[in-house]
N, C-alpha and C. Protein backbone atom coordinates (compact mmCIF):
# COMPACT_ATOMS: atom_id res chain seq x y z
N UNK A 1 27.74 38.82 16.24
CA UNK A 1 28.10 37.95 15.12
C UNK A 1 27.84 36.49 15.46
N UNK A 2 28.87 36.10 16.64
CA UNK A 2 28.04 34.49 17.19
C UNK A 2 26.37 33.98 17.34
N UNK A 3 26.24 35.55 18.06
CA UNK A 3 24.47 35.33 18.43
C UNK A 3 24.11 35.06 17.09
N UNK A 4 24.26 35.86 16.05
CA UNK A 4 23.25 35.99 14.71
C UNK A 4 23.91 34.21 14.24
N UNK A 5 24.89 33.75 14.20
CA UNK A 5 24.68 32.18 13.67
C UNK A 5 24.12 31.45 14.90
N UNK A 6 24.64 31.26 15.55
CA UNK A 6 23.41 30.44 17.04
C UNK A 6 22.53 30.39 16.63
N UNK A 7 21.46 31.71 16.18
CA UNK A 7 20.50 31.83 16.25
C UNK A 7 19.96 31.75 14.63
N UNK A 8 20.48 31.19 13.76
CA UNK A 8 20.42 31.08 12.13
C UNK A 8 20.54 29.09 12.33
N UNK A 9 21.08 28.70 13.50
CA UNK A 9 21.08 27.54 13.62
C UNK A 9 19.96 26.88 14.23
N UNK A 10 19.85 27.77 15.33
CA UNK A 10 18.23 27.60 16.18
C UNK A 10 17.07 27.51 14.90
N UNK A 11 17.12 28.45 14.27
CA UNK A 11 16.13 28.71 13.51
C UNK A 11 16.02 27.55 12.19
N UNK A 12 17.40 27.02 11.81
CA UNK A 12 17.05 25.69 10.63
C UNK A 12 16.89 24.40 11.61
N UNK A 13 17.39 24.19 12.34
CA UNK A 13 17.20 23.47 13.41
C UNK A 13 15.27 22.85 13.49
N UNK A 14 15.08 24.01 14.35
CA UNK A 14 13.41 24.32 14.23
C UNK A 14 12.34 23.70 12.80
N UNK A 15 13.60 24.12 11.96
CA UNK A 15 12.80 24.21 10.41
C UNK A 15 12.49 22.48 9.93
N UNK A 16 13.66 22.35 10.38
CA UNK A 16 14.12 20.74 10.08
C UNK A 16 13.67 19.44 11.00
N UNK A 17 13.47 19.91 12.07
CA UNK A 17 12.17 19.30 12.94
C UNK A 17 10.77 19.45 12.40
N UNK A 18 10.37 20.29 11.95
CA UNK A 18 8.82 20.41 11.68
C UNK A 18 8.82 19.79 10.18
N UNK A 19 10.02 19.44 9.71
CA UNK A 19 9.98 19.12 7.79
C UNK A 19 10.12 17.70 8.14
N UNK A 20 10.81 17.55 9.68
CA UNK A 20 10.87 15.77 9.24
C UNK A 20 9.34 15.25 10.41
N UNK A 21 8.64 16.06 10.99
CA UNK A 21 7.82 15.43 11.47
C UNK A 21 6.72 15.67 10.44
N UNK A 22 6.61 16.72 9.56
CA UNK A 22 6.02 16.36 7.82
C UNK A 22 5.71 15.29 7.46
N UNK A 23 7.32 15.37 7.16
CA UNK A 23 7.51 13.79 6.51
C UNK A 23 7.50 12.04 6.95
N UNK A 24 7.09 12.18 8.17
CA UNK A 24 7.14 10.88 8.91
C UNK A 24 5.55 11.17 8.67
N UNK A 25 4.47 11.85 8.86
CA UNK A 25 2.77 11.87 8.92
C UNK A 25 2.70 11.42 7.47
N UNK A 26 3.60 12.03 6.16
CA UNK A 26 3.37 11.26 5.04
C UNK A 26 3.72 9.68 4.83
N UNK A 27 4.93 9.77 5.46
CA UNK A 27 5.13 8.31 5.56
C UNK A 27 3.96 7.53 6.41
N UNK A 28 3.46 7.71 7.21
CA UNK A 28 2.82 6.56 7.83
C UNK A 28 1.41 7.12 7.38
N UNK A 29 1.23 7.92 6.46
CA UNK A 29 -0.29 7.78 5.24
C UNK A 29 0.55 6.90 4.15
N UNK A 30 1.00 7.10 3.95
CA UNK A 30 1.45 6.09 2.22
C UNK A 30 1.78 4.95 3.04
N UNK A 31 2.01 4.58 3.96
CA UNK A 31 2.24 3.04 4.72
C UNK A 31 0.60 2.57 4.93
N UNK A 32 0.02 3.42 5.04
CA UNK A 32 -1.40 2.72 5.13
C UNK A 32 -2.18 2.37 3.88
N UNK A 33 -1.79 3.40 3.06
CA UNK A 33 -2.33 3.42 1.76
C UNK A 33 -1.56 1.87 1.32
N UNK A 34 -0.54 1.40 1.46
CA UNK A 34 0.03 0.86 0.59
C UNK A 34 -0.43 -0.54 1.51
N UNK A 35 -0.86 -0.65 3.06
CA UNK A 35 -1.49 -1.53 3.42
C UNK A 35 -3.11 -1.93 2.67
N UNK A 36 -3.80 -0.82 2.65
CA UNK A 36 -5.01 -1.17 2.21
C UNK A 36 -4.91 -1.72 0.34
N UNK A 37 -4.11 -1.06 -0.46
CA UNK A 37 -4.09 -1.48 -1.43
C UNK A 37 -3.55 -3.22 -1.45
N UNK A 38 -2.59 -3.05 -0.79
CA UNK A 38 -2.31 -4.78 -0.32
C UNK A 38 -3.26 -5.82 0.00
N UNK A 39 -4.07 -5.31 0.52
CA UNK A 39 -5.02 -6.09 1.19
C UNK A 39 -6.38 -6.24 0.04
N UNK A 40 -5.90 -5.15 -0.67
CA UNK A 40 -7.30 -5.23 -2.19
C UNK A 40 -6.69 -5.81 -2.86
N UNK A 41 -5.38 -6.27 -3.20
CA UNK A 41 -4.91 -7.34 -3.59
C UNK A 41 -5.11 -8.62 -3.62
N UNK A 42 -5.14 -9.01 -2.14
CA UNK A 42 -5.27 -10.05 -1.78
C UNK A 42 -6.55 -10.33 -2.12
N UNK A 43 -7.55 -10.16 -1.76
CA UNK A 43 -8.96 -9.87 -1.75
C UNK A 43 -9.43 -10.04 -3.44
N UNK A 44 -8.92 -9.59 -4.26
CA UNK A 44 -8.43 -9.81 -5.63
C UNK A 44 -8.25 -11.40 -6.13
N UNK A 45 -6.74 -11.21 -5.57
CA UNK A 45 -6.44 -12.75 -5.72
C UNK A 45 -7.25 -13.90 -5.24
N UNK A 46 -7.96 -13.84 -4.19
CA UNK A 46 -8.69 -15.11 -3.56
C UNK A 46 -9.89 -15.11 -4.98
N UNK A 47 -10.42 -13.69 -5.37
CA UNK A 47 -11.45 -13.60 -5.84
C UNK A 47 -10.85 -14.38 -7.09
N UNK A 48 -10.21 -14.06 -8.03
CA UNK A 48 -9.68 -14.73 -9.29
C UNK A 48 -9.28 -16.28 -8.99
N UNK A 49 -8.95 -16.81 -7.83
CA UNK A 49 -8.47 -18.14 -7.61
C UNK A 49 -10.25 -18.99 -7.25
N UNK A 50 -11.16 -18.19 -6.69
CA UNK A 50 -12.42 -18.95 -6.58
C UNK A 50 -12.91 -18.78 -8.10
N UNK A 51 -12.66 -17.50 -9.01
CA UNK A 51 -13.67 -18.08 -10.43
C UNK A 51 -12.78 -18.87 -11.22
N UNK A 52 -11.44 -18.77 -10.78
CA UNK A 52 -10.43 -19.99 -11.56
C UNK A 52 -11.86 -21.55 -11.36
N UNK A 53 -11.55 -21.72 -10.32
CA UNK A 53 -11.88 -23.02 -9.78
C UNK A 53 -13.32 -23.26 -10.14
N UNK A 54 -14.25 -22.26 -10.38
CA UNK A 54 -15.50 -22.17 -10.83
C UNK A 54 -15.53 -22.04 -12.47
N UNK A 55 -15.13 -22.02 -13.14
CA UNK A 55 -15.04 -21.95 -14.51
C UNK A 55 -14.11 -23.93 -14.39
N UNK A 56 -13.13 -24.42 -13.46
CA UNK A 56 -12.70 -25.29 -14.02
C UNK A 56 -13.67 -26.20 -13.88
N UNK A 57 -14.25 -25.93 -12.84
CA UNK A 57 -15.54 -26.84 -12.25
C UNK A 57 -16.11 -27.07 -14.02
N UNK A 58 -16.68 -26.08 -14.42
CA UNK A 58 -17.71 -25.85 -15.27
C UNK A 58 -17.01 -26.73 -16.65
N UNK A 59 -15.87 -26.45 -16.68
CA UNK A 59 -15.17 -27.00 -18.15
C UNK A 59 -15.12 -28.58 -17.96
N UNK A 60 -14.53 -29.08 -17.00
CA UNK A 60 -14.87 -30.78 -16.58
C UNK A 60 -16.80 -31.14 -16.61
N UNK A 61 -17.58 -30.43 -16.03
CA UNK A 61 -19.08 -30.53 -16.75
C UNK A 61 -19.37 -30.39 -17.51
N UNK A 62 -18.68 -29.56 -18.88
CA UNK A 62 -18.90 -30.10 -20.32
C UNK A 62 -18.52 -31.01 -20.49
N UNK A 63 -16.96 -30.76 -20.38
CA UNK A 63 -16.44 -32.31 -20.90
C UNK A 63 -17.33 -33.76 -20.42
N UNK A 64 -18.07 -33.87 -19.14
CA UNK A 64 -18.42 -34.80 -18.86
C UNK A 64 -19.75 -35.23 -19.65
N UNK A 65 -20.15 -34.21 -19.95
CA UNK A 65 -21.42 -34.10 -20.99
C UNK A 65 -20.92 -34.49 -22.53
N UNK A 66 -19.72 -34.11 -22.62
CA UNK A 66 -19.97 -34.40 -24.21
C UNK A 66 -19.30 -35.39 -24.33
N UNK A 67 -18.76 -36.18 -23.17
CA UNK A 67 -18.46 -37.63 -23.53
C UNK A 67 -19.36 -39.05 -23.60
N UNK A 68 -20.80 -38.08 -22.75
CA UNK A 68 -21.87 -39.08 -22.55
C UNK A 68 -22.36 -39.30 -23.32
């Protein structure tokens, strides 16, 4: 009777080691995933802040034109 729970404990024990070393390999894929998407972010943002600045460029060269 003891042996059979010991051994019902051994056995979730076991189960629950291999479910959380699962779940730590998912975690540190979605930690990367969520690095690289970060980083296409950024990469993003610089990109939208250089055609900001390239379109403002361009709007002060009309204006400078159509005041001449």
């Amino acid at each position: 009777m003891i042996d059979q729970k010991i051994q019902t404990a051994i056995d979730k024990i076991k189960s629950l080691k291999a479910e959380k070393e699962e779940l730590q390999k998912r975690v540190m894929s979605l930690e990367e995933i969520i690095k690289t998407k970060n980083q296409e972010i950024e990469n993003l943002l610089s990109e939208r802040d250089l055609i900001k600045k390239q379109i403002e460029a361009l709007l002060r060269e009309l204006d400078l034109d159509s005041n001449a």
